[in-house]
Every structure is written in C-alpha cells, then in structure tokens.
Protein backbone atom coordinates (compact mmCIF):
# COMPACT_ATOMS: atom_id res chain seq x y z
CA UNK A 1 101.28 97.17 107.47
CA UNK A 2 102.80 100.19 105.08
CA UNK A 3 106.56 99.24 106.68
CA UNK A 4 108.72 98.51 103.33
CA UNK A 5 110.19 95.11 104.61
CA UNK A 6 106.36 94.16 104.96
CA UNK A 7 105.17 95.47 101.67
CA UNK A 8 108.05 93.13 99.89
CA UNK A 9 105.39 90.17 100.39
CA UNK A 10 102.12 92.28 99.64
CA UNK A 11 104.14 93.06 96.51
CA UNK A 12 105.05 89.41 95.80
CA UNK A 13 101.85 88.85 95.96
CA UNK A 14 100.36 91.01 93.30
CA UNK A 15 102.91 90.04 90.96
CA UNK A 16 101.81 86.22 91.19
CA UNK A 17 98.40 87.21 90.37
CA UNK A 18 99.41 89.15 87.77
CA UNK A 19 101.42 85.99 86.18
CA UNK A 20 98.06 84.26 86.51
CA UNK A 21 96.09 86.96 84.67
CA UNK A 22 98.87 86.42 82.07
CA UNK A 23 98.60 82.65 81.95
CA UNK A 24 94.83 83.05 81.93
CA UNK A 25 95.22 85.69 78.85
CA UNK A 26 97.20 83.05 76.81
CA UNK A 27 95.05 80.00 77.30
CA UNK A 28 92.22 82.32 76.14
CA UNK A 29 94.15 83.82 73.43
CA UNK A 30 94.88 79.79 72.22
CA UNK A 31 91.55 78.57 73.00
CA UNK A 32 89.69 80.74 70.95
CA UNK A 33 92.23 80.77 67.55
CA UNK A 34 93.24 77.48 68.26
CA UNK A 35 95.87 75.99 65.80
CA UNK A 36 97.09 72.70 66.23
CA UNK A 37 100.44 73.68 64.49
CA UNK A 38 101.48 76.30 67.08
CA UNK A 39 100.44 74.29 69.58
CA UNK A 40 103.65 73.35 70.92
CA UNK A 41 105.42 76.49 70.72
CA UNK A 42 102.75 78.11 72.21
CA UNK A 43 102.94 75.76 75.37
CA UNK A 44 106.33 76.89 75.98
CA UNK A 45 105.10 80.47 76.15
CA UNK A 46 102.58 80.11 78.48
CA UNK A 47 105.52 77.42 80.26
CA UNK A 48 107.19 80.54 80.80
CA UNK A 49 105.09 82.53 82.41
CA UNK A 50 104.68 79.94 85.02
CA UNK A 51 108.10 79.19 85.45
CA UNK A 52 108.39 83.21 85.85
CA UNK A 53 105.84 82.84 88.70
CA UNK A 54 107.52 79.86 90.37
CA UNK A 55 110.88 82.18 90.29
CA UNK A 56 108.33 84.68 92.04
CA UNK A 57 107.27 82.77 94.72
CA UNK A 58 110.74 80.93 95.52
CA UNK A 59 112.29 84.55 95.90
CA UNK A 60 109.81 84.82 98.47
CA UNK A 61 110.08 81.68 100.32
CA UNK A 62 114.01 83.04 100.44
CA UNK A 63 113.49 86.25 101.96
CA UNK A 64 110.63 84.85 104.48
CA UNK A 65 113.32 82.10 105.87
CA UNK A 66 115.34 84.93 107.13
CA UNK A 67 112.56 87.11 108.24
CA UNK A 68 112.32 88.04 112.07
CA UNK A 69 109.42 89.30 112.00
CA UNK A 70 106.51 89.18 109.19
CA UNK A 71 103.43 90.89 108.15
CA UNK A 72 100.84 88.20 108.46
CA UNK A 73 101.74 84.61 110.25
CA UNK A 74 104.50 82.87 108.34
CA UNK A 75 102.01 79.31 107.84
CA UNK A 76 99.40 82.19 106.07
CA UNK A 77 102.47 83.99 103.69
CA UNK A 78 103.15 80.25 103.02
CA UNK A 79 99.56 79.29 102.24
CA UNK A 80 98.85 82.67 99.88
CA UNK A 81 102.02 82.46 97.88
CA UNK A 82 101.43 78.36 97.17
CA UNK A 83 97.85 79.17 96.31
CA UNK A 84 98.44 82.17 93.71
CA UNK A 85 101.07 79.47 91.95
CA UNK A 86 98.26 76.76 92.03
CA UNK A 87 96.23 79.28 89.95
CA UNK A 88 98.74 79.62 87.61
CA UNK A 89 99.63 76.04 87.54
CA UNK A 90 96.28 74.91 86.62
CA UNK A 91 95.66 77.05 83.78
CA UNK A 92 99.02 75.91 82.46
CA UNK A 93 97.78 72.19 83.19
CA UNK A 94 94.84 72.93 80.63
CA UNK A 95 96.75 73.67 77.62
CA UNK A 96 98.91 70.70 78.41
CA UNK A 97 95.77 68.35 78.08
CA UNK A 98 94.56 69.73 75.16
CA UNK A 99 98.17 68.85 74.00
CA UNK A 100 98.50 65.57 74.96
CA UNK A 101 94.87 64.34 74.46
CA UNK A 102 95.47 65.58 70.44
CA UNK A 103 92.27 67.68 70.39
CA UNK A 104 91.78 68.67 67.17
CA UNK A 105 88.97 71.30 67.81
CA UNK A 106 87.91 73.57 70.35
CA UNK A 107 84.62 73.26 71.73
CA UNK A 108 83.06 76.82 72.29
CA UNK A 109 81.71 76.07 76.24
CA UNK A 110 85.98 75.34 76.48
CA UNK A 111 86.51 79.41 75.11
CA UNK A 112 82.95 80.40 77.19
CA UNK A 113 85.70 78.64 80.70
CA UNK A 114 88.66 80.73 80.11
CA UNK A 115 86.63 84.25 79.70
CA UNK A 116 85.18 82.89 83.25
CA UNK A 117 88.77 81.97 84.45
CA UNK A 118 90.20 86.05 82.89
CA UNK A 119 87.36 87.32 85.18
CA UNK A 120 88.44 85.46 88.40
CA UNK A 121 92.32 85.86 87.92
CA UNK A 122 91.72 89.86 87.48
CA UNK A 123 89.62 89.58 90.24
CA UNK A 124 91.93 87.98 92.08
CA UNK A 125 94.24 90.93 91.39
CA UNK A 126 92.35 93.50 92.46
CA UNK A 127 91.59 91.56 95.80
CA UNK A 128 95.47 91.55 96.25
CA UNK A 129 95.98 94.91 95.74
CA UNK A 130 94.15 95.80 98.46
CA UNK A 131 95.06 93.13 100.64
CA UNK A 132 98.13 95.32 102.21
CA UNK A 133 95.68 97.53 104.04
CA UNK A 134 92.62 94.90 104.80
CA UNK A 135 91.68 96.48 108.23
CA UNK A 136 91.08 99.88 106.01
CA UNK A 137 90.07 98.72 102.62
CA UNK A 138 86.38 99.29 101.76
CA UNK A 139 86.38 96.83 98.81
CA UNK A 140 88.30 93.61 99.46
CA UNK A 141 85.60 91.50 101.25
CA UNK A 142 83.68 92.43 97.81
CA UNK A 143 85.85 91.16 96.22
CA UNK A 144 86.05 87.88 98.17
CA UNK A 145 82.41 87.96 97.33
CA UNK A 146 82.54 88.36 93.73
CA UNK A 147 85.94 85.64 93.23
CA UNK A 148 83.25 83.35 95.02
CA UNK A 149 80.40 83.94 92.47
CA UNK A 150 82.44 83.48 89.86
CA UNK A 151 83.66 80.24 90.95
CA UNK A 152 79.93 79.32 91.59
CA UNK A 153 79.69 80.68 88.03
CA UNK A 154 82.60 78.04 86.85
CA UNK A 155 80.19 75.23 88.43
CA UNK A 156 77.01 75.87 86.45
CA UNK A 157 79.42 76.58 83.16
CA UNK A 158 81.25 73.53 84.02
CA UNK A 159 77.70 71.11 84.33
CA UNK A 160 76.38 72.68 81.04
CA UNK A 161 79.50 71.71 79.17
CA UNK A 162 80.01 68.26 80.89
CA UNK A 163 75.76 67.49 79.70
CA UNK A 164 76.17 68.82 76.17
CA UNK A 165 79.50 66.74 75.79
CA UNK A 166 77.67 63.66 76.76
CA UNK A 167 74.32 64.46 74.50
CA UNK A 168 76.30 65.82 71.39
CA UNK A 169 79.36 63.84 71.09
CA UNK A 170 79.63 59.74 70.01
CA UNK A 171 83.20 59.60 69.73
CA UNK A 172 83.78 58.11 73.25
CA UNK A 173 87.44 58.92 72.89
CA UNK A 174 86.49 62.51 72.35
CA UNK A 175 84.85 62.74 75.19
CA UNK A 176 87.36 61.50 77.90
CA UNK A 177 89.31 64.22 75.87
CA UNK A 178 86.99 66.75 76.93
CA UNK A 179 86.01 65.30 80.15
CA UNK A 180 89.09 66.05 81.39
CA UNK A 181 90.00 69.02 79.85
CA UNK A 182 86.80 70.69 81.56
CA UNK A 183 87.53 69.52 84.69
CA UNK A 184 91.05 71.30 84.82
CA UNK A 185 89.08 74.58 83.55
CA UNK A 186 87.12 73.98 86.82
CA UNK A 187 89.97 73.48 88.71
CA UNK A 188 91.35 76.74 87.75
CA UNK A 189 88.21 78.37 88.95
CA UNK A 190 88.38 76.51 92.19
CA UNK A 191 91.86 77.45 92.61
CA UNK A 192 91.42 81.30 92.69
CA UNK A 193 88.35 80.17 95.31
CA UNK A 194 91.18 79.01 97.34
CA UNK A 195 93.18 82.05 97.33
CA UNK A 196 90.06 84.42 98.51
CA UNK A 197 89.32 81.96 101.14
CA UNK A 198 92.69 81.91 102.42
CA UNK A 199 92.39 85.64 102.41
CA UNK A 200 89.44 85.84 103.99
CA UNK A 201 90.57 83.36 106.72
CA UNK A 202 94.12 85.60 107.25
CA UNK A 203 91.74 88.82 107.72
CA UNK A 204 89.45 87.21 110.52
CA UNK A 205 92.69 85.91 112.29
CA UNK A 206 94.33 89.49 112.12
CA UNK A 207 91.27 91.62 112.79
C-alpha cells in the first residue's frame, strides 16, 4: 500500500486526526481559562478548525468518486473519513453547549474530560500513522487497544462527574446544563472508539 495514488487517502487521513487533536487542544485550552467574554470569538476559532476538516474530508470524497481502483474498500475509506470528522464534530458540539446553556463556570471533572479526550485524539493519530502499512506495523493493534481504554476511561470519568453533579449541585437548571454538556464530552470519547473499531474491522477484512 506505499503506491502514491494510495497514500493520498492514508494522508487524508492523518490530517483529519490531526484537526481533531487541534479541536481537542482548544476546547481544553477554553475549558480550563474559561472566560465568558471570549467565549464567542473563541467558538469561531475552534469553528474553523472544523470547517478546515470538513474541507479535508470533502477533497477526499472528490478524488475517491473518480478513483478506479482504491487502497482499502471504498464503503471502509467512506466509513474512516466520516468517523475522524465525527471526532472533530463532537468536540466542537461541546463548546457550543457550554455557549448556549450560558454556563458561567467550569466545573473541574469538565477540564479532568478534555485532558481524557487530548489523550484519545493523539492516540488516534498515532494509530493513523501507521495505518498505511497495517499488515507490517508492530504497534497499531496497541494502539486500538489503548484508544479503547481510554474510552473505557471516558465512562468511569463520565459516571463520577454525572454523581457529583447530582450530590453537589441544587440549581436544577445547572444541572441539565451540565448534564448535557458531559454527555457530549462522552460522546467525543466514544467517537474516537468508533474510528479504532472501524480500523480494526478494515484490518481483519484485508488481512
């Protein structure tokens, strides 16, 4: 799989995660010195870096619809390139709930999510840099393995947060707030699940 017209997607690929590690960056970045009068501006930025993935994976869509022969099954390129620009998507869709549900505050299990959410997204990286040469490559199931953990990681994070919400907080409004801000954290986690999975799935088929 080293031909060049091949390594195009491989290539695509990397650079989607690597929008996600931005995205996930940002959110952190905002999270944890979190000012309600940049708020906005800073929504655009991390807009941006989605919108620069989107761009990403339509350029691909456009040179896999006149492809005569691909890599890895069409269906799969399809499946990958849509699930790296979920990840994204998601961490995006945080910061626009913290927006729009006017939190005030940041509650420190929400900062604890995102360094969980950097770790998966680089993670997810790395497995994508390897994924070019998975009948060779010594470390990729590993990192299917450790993507996994972290997402089982995300779950125990994500029940810790969800009790402590309901046992410290009275304001019920605050705590839809939060309820649903923690379950698009999880979501993000989930979503970079997806992508190993997929991988995983494309390297049984092709093995």
């Amino acid at each position: 799989m080293s031909k060049k017209s091949d390594q195009y997607y491989f290539d695509n690929f990397i650079a989607c995660t690597n929008c996600a590690c931005q995205a996930a960056r940002m959110l952190e970045e905002n999270l944890n010195n979190f000012q309600v009068e940049t708020l906005m501006e800073n929504l655009d930025a991390l807009h941006q870096i989605e919108h620069e993935a989107d761009q990403k994976k339509h350029e691909m869509m456009g040179v896999l619809v006149k492809a005569f022969i691909t890599p890895i099954e069409r269906e799969d390129i399809i499946l990958l390139s849509q699930g790296i620009d979920e990840v994204t998507d998601k961490i995006e869709d945080v910061l626009i709930r913290v927006y729009i549900n006017n939190v005030r505050s940041i509650r420190q299990d929400a900062v604890e999510f995102t360094k969980v959410i950097i770790r998966c997204c680089e993670t997810l990286k790395k497995m994508m840099e390897e994924f070019a040469d998975f009948k060779k490559s010594k470390e990729i199931y590993q990192r299917i393995v450790d993507i996994n953990a972290l997402e089982e990681e995300g779950d125990r994070l994500f029940i810790r947060s969800m009790r402590r919400l309901h046992t410290e907080v009275a304001d019920p409004i605050e705590i839809i707030a939060w309820r649903e801000i923690f379950v698009y954290l999880e979501k993000c986690c989930d979503a970079c699940e997806h992508v190993a999975d997929a991988v995983e799935s494309v390297i049984m088929k092709n093995s």
